[in-house]
C-alpha atoms as a PDB file:
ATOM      1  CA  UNK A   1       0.000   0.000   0.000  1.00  0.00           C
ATOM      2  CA  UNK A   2       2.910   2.213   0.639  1.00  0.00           C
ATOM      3  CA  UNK A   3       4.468   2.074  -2.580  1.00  0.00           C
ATOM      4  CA  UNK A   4       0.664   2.867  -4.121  1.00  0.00           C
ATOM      5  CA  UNK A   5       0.586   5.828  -1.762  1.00  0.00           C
ATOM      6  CA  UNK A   6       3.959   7.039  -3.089  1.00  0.00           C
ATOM      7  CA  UNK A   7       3.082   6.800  -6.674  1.00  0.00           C
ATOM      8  CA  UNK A   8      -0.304   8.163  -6.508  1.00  0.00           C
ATOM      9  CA  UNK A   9       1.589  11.319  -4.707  1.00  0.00           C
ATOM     10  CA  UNK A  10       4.279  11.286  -6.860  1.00  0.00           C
ATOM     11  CA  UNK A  11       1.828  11.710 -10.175  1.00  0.00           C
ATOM     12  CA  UNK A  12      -0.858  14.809  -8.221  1.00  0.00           C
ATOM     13  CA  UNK A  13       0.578  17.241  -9.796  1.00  0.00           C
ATOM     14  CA  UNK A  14      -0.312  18.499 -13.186  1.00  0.00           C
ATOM     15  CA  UNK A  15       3.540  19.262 -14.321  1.00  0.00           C
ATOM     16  CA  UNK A  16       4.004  15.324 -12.800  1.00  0.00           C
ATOM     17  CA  UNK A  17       0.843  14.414 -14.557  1.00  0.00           C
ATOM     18  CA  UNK A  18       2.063  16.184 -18.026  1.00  0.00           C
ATOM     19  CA  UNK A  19       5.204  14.338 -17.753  1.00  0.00           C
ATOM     20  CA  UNK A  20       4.154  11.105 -17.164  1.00  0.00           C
ATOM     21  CA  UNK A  21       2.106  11.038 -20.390  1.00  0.00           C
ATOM     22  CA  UNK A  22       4.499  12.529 -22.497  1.00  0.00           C
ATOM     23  CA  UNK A  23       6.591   9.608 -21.219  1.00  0.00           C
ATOM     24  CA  UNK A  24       4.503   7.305 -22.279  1.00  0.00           C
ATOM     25  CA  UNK A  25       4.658   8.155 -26.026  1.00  0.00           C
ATOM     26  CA  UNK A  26       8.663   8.165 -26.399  1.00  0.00           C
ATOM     27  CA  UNK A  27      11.775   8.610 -24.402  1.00  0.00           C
ATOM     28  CA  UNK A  28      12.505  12.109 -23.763  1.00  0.00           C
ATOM     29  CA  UNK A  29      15.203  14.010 -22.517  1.00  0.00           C
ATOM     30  CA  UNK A  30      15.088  16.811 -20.053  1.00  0.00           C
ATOM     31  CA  UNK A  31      15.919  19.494 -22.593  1.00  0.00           C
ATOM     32  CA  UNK A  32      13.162  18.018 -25.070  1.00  0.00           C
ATOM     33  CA  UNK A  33      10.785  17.882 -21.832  1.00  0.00           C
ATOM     34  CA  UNK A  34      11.697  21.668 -21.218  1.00  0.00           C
ATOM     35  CA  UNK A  35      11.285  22.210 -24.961  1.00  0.00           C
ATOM     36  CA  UNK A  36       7.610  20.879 -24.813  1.00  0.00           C
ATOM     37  CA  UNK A  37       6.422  21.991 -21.035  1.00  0.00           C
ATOM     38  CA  UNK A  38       8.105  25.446 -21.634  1.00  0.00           C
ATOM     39  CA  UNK A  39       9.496  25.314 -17.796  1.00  0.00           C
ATOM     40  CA  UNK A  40      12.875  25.686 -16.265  1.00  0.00           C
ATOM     41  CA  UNK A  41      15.248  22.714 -16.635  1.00  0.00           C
ATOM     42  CA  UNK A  42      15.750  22.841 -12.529  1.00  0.00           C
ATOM     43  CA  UNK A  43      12.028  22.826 -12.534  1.00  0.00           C
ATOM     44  CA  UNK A  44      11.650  19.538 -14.861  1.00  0.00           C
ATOM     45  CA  UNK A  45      14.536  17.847 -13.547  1.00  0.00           C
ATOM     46  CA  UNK A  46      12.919  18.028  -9.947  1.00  0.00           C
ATOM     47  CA  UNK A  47       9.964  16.691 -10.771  1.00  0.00           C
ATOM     48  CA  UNK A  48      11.243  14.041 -13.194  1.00  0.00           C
ATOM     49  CA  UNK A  49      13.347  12.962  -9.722  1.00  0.00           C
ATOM     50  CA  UNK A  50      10.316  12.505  -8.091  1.00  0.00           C
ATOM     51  CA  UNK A  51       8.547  10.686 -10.546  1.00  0.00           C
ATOM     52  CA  UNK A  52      11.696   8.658 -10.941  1.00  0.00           C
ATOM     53  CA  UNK A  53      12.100   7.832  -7.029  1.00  0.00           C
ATOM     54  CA  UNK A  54       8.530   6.594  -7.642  1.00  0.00           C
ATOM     55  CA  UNK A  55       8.823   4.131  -9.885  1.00  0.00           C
ATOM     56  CA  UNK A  56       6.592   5.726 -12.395  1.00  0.00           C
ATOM     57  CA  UNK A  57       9.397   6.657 -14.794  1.00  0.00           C
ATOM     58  CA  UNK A  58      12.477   4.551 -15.935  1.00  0.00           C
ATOM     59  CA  UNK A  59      16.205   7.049 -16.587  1.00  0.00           C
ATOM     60  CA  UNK A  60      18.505   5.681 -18.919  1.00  0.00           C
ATOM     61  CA  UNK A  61      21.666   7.242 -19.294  1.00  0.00           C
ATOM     62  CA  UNK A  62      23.112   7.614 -22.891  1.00  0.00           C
ATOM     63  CA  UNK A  63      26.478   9.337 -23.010  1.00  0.00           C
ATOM     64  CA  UNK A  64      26.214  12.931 -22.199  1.00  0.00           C
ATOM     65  CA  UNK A  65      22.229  12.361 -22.644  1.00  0.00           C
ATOM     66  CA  UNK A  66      19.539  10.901 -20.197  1.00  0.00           C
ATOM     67  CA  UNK A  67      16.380   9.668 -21.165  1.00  0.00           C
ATOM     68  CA  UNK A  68      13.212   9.340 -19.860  1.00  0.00           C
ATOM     69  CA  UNK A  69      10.251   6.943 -20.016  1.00  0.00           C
ATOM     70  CA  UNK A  70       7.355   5.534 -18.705  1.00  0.00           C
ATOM     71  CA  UNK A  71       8.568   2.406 -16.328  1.00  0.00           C
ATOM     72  CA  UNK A  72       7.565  -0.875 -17.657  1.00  0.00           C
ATOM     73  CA  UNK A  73       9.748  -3.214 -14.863  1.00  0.00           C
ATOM     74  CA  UNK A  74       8.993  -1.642 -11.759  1.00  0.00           C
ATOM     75  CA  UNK A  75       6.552  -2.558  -9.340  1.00  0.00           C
ATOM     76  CA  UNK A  76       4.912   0.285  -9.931  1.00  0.00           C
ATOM     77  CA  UNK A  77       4.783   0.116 -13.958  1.00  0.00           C
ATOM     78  CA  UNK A  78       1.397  -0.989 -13.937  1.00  0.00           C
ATOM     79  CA  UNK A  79      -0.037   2.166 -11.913  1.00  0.00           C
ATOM     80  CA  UNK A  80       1.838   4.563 -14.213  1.00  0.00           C
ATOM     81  CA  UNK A  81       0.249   2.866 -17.172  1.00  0.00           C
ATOM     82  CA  UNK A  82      -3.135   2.727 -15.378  1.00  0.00           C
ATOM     83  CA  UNK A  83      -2.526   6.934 -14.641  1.00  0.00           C
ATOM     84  CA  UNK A  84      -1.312   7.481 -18.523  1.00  0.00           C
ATOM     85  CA  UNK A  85      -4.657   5.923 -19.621  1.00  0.00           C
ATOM     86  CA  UNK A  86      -6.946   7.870 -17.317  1.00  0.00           C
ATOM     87  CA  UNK A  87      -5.801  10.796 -18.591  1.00  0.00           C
ATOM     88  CA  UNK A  88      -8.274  12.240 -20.865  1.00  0.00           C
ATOM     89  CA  UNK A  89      -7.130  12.243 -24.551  1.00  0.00           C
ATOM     90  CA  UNK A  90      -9.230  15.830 -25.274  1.00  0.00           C
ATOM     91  CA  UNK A  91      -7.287  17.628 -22.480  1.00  0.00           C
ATOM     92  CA  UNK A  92      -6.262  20.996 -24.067  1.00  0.00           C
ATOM     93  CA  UNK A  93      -3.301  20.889 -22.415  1.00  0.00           C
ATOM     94  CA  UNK A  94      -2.179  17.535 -23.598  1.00  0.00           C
ATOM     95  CA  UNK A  95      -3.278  18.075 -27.052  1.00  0.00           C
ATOM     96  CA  UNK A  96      -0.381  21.188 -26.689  1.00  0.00           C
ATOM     97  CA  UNK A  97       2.031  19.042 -25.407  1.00  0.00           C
ATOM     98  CA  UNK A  98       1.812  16.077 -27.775  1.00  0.00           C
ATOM     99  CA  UNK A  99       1.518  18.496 -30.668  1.00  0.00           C
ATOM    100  CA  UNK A 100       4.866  19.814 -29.932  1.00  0.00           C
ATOM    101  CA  UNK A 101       6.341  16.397 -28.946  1.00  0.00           C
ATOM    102  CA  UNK A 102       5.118  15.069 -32.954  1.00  0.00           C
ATOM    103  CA  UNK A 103       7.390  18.631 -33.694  1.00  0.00           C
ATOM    104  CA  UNK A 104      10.622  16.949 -32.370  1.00  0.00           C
ATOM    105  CA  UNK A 105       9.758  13.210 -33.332  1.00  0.00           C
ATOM    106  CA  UNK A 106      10.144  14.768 -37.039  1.00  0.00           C
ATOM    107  CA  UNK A 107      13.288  16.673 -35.799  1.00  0.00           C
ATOM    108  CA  UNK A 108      14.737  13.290 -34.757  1.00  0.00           C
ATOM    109  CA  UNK A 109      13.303  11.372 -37.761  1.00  0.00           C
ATOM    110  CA  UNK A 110      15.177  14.027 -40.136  1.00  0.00           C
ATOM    111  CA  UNK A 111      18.379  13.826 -38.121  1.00  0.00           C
ATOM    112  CA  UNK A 112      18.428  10.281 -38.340  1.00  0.00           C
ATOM    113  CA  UNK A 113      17.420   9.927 -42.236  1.00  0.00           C
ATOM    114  CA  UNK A 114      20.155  13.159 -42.953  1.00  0.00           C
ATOM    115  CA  UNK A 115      22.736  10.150 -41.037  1.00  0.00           C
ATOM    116  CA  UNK A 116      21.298   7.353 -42.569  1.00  0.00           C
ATOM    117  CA  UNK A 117      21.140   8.480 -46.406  1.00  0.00           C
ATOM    118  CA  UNK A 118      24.961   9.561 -45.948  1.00  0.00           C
ATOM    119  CA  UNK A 119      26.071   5.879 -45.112  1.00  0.00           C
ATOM    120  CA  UNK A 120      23.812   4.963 -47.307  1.00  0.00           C
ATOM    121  CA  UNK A 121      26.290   3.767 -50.457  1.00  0.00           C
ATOM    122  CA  UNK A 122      28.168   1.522 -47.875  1.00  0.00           C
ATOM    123  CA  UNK A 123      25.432  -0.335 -46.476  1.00  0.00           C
ATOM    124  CA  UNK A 124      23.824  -1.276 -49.982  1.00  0.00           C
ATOM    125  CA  UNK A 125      27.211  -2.091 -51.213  1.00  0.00           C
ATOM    126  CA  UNK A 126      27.295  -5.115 -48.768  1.00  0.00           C
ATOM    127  CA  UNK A 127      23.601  -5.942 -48.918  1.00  0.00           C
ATOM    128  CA  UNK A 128      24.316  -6.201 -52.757  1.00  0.00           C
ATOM    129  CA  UNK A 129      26.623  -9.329 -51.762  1.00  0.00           C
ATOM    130  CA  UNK A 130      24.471 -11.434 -50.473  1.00  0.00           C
ATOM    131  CA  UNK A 131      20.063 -12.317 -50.547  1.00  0.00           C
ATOM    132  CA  UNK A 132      17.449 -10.095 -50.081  1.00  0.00           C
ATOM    133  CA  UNK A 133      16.886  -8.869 -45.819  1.00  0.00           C
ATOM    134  CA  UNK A 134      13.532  -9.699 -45.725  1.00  0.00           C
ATOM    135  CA  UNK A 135      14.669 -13.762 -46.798  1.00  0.00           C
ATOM    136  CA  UNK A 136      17.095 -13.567 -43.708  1.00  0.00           C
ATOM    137  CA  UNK A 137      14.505 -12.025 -41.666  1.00  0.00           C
ATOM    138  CA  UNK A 138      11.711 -14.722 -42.532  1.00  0.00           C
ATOM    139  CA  UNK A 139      14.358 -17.323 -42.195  1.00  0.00           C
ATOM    140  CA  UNK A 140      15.216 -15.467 -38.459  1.00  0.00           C
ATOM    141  CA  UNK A 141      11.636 -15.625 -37.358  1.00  0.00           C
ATOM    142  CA  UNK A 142      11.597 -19.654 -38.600  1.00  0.00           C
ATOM    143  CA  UNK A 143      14.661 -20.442 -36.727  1.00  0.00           C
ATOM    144  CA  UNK A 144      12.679 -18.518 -33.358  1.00  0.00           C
ATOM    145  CA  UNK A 145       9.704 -20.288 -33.818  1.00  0.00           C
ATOM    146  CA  UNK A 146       6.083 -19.550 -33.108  1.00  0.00           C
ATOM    147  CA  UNK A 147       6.587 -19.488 -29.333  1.00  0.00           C
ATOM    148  CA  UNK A 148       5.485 -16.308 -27.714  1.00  0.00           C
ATOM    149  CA  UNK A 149       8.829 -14.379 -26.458  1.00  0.00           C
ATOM    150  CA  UNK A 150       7.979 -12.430 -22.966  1.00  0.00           C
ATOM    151  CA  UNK A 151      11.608 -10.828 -23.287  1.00  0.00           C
ATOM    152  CA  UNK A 152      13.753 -10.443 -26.322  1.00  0.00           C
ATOM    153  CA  UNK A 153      17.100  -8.592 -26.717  1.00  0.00           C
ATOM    154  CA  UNK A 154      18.960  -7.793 -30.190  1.00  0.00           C
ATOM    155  CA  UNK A 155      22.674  -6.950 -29.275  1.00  0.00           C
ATOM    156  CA  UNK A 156      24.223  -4.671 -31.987  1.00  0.00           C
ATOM    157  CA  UNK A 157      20.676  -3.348 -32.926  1.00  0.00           C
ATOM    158  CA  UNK A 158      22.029  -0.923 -35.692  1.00  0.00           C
ATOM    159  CA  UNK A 159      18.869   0.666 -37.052  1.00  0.00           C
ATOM    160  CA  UNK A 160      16.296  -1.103 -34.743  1.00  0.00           C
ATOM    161  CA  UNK A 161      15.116  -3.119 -37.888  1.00  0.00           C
ATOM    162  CA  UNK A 162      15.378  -6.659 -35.880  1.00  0.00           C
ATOM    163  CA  UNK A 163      13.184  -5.164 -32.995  1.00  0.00           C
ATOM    164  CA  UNK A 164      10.813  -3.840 -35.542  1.00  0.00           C
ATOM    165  CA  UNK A 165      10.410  -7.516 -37.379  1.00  0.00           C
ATOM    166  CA  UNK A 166      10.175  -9.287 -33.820  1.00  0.00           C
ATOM    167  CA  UNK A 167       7.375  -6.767 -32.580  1.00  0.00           C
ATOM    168  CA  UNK A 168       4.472  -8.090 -33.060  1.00  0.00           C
ATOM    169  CA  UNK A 169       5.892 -11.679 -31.609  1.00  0.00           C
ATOM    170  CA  UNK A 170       7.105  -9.934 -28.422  1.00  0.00           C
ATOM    171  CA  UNK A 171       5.830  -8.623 -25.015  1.00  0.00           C
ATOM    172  CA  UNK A 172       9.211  -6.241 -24.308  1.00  0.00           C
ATOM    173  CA  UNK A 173      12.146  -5.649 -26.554  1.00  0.00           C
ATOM    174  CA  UNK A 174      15.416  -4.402 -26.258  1.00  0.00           C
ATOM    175  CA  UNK A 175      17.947  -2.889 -28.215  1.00  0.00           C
ATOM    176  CA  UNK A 176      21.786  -2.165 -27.546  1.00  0.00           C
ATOM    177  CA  UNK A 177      24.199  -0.528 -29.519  1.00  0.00           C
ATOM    178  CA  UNK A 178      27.453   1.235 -28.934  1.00  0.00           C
ATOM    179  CA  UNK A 179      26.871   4.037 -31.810  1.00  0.00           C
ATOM    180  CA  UNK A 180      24.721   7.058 -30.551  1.00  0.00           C
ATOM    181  CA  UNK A 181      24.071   7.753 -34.362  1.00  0.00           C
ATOM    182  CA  UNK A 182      23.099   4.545 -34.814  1.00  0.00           C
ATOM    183  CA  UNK A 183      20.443   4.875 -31.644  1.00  0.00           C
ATOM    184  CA  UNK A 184      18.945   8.095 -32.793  1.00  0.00           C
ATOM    185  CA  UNK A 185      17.789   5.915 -35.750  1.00  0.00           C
ATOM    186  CA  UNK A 186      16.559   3.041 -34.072  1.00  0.00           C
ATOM    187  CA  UNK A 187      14.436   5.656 -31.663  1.00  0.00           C
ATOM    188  CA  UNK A 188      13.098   7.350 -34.114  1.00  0.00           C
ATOM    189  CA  UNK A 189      12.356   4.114 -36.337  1.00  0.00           C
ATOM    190  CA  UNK A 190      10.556   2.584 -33.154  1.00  0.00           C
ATOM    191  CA  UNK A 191       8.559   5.913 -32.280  1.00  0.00           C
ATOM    192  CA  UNK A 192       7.051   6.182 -35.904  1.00  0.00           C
ATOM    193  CA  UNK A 193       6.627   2.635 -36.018  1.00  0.00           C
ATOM    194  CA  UNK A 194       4.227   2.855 -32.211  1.00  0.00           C
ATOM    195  CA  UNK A 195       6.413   0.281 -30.875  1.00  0.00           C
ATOM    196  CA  UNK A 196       5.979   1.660 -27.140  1.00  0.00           C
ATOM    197  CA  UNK A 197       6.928  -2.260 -25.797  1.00  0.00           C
ATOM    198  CA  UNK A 198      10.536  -1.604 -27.286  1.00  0.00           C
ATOM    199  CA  UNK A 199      13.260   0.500 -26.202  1.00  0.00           C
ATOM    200  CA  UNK A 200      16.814   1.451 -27.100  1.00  0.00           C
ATOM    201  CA  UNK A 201      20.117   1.718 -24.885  1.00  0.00           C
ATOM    202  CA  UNK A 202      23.450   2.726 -25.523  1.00  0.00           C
ATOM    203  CA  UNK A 203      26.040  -0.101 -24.318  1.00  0.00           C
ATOM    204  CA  UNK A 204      28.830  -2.239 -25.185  1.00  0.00           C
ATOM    205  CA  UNK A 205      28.513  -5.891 -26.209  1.00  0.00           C
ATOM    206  CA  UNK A 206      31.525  -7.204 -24.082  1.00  0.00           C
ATOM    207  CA  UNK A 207      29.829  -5.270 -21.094  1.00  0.00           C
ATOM    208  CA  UNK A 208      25.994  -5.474 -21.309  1.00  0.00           C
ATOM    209  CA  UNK A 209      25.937  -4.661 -17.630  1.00  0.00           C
ATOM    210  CA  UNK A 210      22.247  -6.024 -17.824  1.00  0.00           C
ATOM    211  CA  UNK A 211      20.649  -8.498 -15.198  1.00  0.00           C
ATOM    212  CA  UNK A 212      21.325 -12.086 -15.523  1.00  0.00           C
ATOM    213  CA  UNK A 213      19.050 -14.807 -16.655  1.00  0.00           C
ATOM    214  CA  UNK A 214      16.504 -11.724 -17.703  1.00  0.00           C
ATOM    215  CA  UNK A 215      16.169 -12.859 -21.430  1.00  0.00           C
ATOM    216  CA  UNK A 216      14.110 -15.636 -23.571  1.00  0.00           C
ATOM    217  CA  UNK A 217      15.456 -14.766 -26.775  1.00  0.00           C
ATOM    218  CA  UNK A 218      18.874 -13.077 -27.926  1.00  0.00           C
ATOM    219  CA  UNK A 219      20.306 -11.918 -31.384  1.00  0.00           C
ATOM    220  CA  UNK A 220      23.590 -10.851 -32.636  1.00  0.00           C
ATOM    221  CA  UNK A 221      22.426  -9.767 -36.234  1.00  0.00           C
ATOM    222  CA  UNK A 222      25.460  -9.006 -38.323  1.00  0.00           C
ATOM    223  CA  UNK A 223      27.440  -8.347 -35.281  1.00  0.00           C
ATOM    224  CA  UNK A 224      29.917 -10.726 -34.402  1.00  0.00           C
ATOM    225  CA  UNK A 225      32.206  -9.973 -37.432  1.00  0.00           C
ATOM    226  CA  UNK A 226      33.003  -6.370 -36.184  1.00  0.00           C
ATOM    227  CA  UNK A 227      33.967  -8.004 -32.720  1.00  0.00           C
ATOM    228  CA  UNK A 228      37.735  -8.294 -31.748  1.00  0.00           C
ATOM    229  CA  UNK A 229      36.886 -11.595 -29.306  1.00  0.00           C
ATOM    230  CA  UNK A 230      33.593 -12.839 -30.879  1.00  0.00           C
ATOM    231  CA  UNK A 231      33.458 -15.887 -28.343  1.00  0.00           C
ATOM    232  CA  UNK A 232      33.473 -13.015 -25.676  1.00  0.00           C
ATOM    233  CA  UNK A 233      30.763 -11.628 -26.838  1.00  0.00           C
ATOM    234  CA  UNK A 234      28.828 -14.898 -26.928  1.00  0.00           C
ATOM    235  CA  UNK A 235      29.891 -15.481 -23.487  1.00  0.00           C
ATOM    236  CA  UNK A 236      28.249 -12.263 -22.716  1.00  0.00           C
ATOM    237  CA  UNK A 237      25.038 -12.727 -24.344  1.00  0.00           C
ATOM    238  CA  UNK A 238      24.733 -16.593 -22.912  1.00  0.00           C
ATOM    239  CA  UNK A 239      24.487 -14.654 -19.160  1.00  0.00           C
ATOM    240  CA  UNK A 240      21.803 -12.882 -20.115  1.00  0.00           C
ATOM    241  CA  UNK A 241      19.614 -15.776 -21.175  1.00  0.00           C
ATOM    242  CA  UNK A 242      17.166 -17.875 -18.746  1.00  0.00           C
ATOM    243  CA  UNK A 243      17.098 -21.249 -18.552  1.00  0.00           C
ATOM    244  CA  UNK A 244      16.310 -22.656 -22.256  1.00  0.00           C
ATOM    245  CA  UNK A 245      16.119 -19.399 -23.514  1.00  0.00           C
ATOM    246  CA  UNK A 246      17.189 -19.157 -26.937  1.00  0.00           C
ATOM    247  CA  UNK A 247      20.499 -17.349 -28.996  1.00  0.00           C
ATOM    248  CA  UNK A 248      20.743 -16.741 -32.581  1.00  0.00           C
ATOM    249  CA  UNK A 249      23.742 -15.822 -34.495  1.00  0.00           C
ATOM    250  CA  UNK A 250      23.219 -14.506 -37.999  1.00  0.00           C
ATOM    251  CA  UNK A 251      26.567 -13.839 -39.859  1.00  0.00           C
ATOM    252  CA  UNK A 252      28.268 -14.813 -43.266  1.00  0.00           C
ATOM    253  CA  UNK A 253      29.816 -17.766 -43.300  1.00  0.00           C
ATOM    254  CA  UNK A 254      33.874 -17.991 -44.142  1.00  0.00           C
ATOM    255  CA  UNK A 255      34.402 -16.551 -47.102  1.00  0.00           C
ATOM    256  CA  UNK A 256      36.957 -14.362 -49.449  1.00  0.00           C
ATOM    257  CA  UNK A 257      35.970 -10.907 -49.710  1.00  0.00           C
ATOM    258  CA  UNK A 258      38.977  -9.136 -48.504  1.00  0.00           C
ATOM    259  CA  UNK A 259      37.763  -5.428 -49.113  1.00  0.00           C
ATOM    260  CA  UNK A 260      35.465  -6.028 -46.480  1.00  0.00           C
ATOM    261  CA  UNK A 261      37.934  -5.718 -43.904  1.00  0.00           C
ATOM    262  CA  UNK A 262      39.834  -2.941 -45.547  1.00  0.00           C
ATOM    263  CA  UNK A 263      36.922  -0.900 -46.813  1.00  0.00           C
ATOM    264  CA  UNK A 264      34.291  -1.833 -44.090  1.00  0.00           C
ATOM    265  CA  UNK A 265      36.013  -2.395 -40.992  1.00  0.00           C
ATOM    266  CA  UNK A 266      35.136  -6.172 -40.800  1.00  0.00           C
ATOM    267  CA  UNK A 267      37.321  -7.615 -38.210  1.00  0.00           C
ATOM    268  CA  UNK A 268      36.499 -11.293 -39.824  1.00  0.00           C
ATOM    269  CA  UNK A 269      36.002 -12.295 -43.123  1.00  0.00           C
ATOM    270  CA  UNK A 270      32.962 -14.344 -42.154  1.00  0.00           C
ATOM    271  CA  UNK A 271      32.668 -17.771 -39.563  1.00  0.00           C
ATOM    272  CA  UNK A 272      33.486 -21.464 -39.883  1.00  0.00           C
ATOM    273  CA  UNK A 273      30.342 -23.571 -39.170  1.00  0.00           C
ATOM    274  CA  UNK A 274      32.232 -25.135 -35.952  1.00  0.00           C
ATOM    275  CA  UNK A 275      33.545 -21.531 -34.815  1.00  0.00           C
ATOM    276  CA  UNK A 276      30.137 -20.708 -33.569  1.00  0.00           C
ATOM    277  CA  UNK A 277      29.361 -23.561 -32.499  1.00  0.00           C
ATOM    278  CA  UNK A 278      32.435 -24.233 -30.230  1.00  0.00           C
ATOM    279  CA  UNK A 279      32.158 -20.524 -28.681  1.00  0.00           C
ATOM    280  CA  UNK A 280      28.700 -20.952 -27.442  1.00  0.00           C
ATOM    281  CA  UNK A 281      29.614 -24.449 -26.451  1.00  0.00           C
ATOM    282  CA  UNK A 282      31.886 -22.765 -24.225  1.00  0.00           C
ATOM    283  CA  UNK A 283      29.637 -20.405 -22.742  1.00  0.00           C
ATOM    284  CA  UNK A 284      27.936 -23.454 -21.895  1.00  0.00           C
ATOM    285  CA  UNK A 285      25.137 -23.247 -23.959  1.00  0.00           C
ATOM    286  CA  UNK A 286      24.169 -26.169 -26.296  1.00  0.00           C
ATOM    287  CA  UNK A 287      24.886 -25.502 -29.642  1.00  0.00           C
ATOM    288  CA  UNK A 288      21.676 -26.742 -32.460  1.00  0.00           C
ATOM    289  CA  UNK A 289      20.848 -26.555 -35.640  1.00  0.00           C
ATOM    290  CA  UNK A 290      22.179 -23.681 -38.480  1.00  0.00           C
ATOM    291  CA  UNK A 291      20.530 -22.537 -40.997  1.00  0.00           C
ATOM    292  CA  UNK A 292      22.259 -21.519 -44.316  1.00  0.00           C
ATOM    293  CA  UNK A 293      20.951 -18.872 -46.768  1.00  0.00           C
ATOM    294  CA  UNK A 294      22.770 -18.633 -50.073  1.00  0.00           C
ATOM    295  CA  UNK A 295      22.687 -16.310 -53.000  1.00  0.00           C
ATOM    296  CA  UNK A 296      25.832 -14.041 -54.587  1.00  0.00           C
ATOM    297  CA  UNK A 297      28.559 -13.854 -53.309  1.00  0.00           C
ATOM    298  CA  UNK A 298      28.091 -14.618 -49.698  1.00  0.00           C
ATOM    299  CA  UNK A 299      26.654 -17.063 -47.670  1.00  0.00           C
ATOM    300  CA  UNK A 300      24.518 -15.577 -44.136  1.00  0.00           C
ATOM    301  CA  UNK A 301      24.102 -18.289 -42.034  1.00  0.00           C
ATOM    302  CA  UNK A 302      22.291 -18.512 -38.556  1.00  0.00           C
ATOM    303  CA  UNK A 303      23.886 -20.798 -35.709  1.00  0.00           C
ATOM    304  CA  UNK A 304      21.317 -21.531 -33.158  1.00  0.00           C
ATOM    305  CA  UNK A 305      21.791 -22.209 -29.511  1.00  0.00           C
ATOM    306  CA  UNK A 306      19.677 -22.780 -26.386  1.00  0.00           C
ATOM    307  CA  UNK A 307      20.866 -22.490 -22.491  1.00  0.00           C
ATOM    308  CA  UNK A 308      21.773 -25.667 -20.884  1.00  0.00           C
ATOM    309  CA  UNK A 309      19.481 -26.873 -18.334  1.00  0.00           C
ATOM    310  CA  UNK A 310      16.373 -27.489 -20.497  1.00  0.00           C
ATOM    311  CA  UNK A 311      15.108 -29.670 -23.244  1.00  0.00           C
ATOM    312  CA  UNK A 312      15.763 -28.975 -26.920  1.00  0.00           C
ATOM    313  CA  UNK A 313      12.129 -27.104 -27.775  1.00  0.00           C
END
């Protein structure tokens, strides 16, 4: 009862109040908060504290940056949601404050489309190499299966484009990559896409620094050939997995293309079938089936593995 108490105090206040739904339609930063409720920063930041303290808002640190949104793992997530929804949706004073929040969703989408149109020419050169994405992605969602996933993380998210194919099969998703340019886009891709469930965070794939055992399904898409110690970064990934939760590795197999590594900072020129399998071996988790997806001049395959203690599903 005393941690109902505290939220319902925490959110009587109409500033609180204001916050708490703009919250709830994307992750905000102080200054964009100021932007929108046209108050001091000391002002916002105080009250964001208090919402925070609550357990009605989540903070998320991103480099020099902190963001804000609605809490969705606390034990008082459900109350903030239940608040956010009683709000009336013809309150003039919401209607002002999501107009001007749709004002810097477009802001973001345009920063992240000027970034994404200039790298451009290297992406499609390397797509050109190899099948169409969307014959990966269907072949991704076949190797999942049609189990509902409560939790789901995609290390290395890049754009957000593995979150965004996995959303409809997924109660919470997230996203971590070490490129702030890169997580601009995957926000903004998310936001316009009304994927509330999934969230981005800035953070390094040798050092997750995220809670054990927390996740039922994990991807490195087009990840592991960027990484100095790949079978680190497995190791990594297996600790965040509960028991017979799944991970999925989707890189090229070995292969020739030298230019890669010169041109596009690939650390390896693609993955012996065995290589994958004997890293997640050693991060105890039992290695399965892979799946292999020809066409050009490279080969993508996808390992998959499950954490040992369960059943093959």
């Amino acid at each position: 009862m005393e941690l109902l108490l505290q939220g319902l105090r925490a959110a009587a206040e109409p500033t609180r109040l204001r916050l708490l739904a703009l919250c709830a339609h994307a992750e905000l930063t102080v200054t964009e908060l100021t932007q929108i409720l046209g108050q001091s920063q000391p002002r916002v930041s105080r009250h964001l504290k208090l919402l925070c303290d609550a357990g009605l808002l989540e903070r998320h640190r991103e480099g020099t940056w902190a963001y804000y949104r609605l809490a969705d793992t606390s034990e008082c997530a459900h109350l903030a949601r239940t608040l956010v929804d009683l709000v009336p949706a013809c309150d003039d004073a919401l209607a002002r404050d999501l107009s001007r929040l749709d004002a810097i969703k477009q802001t973001r989408a345009a920063a992240a489309a000027d970034y994404f149109r200039a790298n451009a020419e290297r992406w499609d050169e390397i797509r050109s190499l190899y099948l169409p994405e969307d014959e990966v992605e269907a072949a991704l969602l076949g190797a999942i299966g049609d189990k509902p996933i409560n939790d789901f993380l995609d290390i290395g998210t890049g754009t957000g484009r593995i979150l965004e194919v996995l959303a409809p099969r997924i109660s919470r998703g997230t996203g971590i990559d070490l490129s702030h340019e890169m997580l601009q886009i995957a926000r903004a891709r998310l936001e316009e896409a009304g994927h509330r469930h999934c969230q981005v965070r800035h953070g390094d794939m040798y050092n997750l620094q995220l809670p054990g055992a927390e996740f039922d399904v994990v991807v490195l898409h087009q990840v592991l050939h960027y990484a100095e110690k790949p079978g680190a970064v497995i190791n990594e990934a297996a600790q965040t997995l509960r028991s017979g939760g799944k991970l999925l590795v989707v890189d090229f197999a070995a292969h020739d293309q030298e230019f890669l590594r010169g041109e596009h900072q690939h650390r390896w020129l693609g993955f012996e079938r065995e290589q994958i399998r004997g890293w997640c071996t050693d991060a105890q988790l039992r290695a399965g089936e892979t799946v292999e997806l020809a066409g050009g001049r490279l080969t993508v395959v996808i390992w998959l593995a499950e954490r040992e203690g369960d059943a093959p599903s």
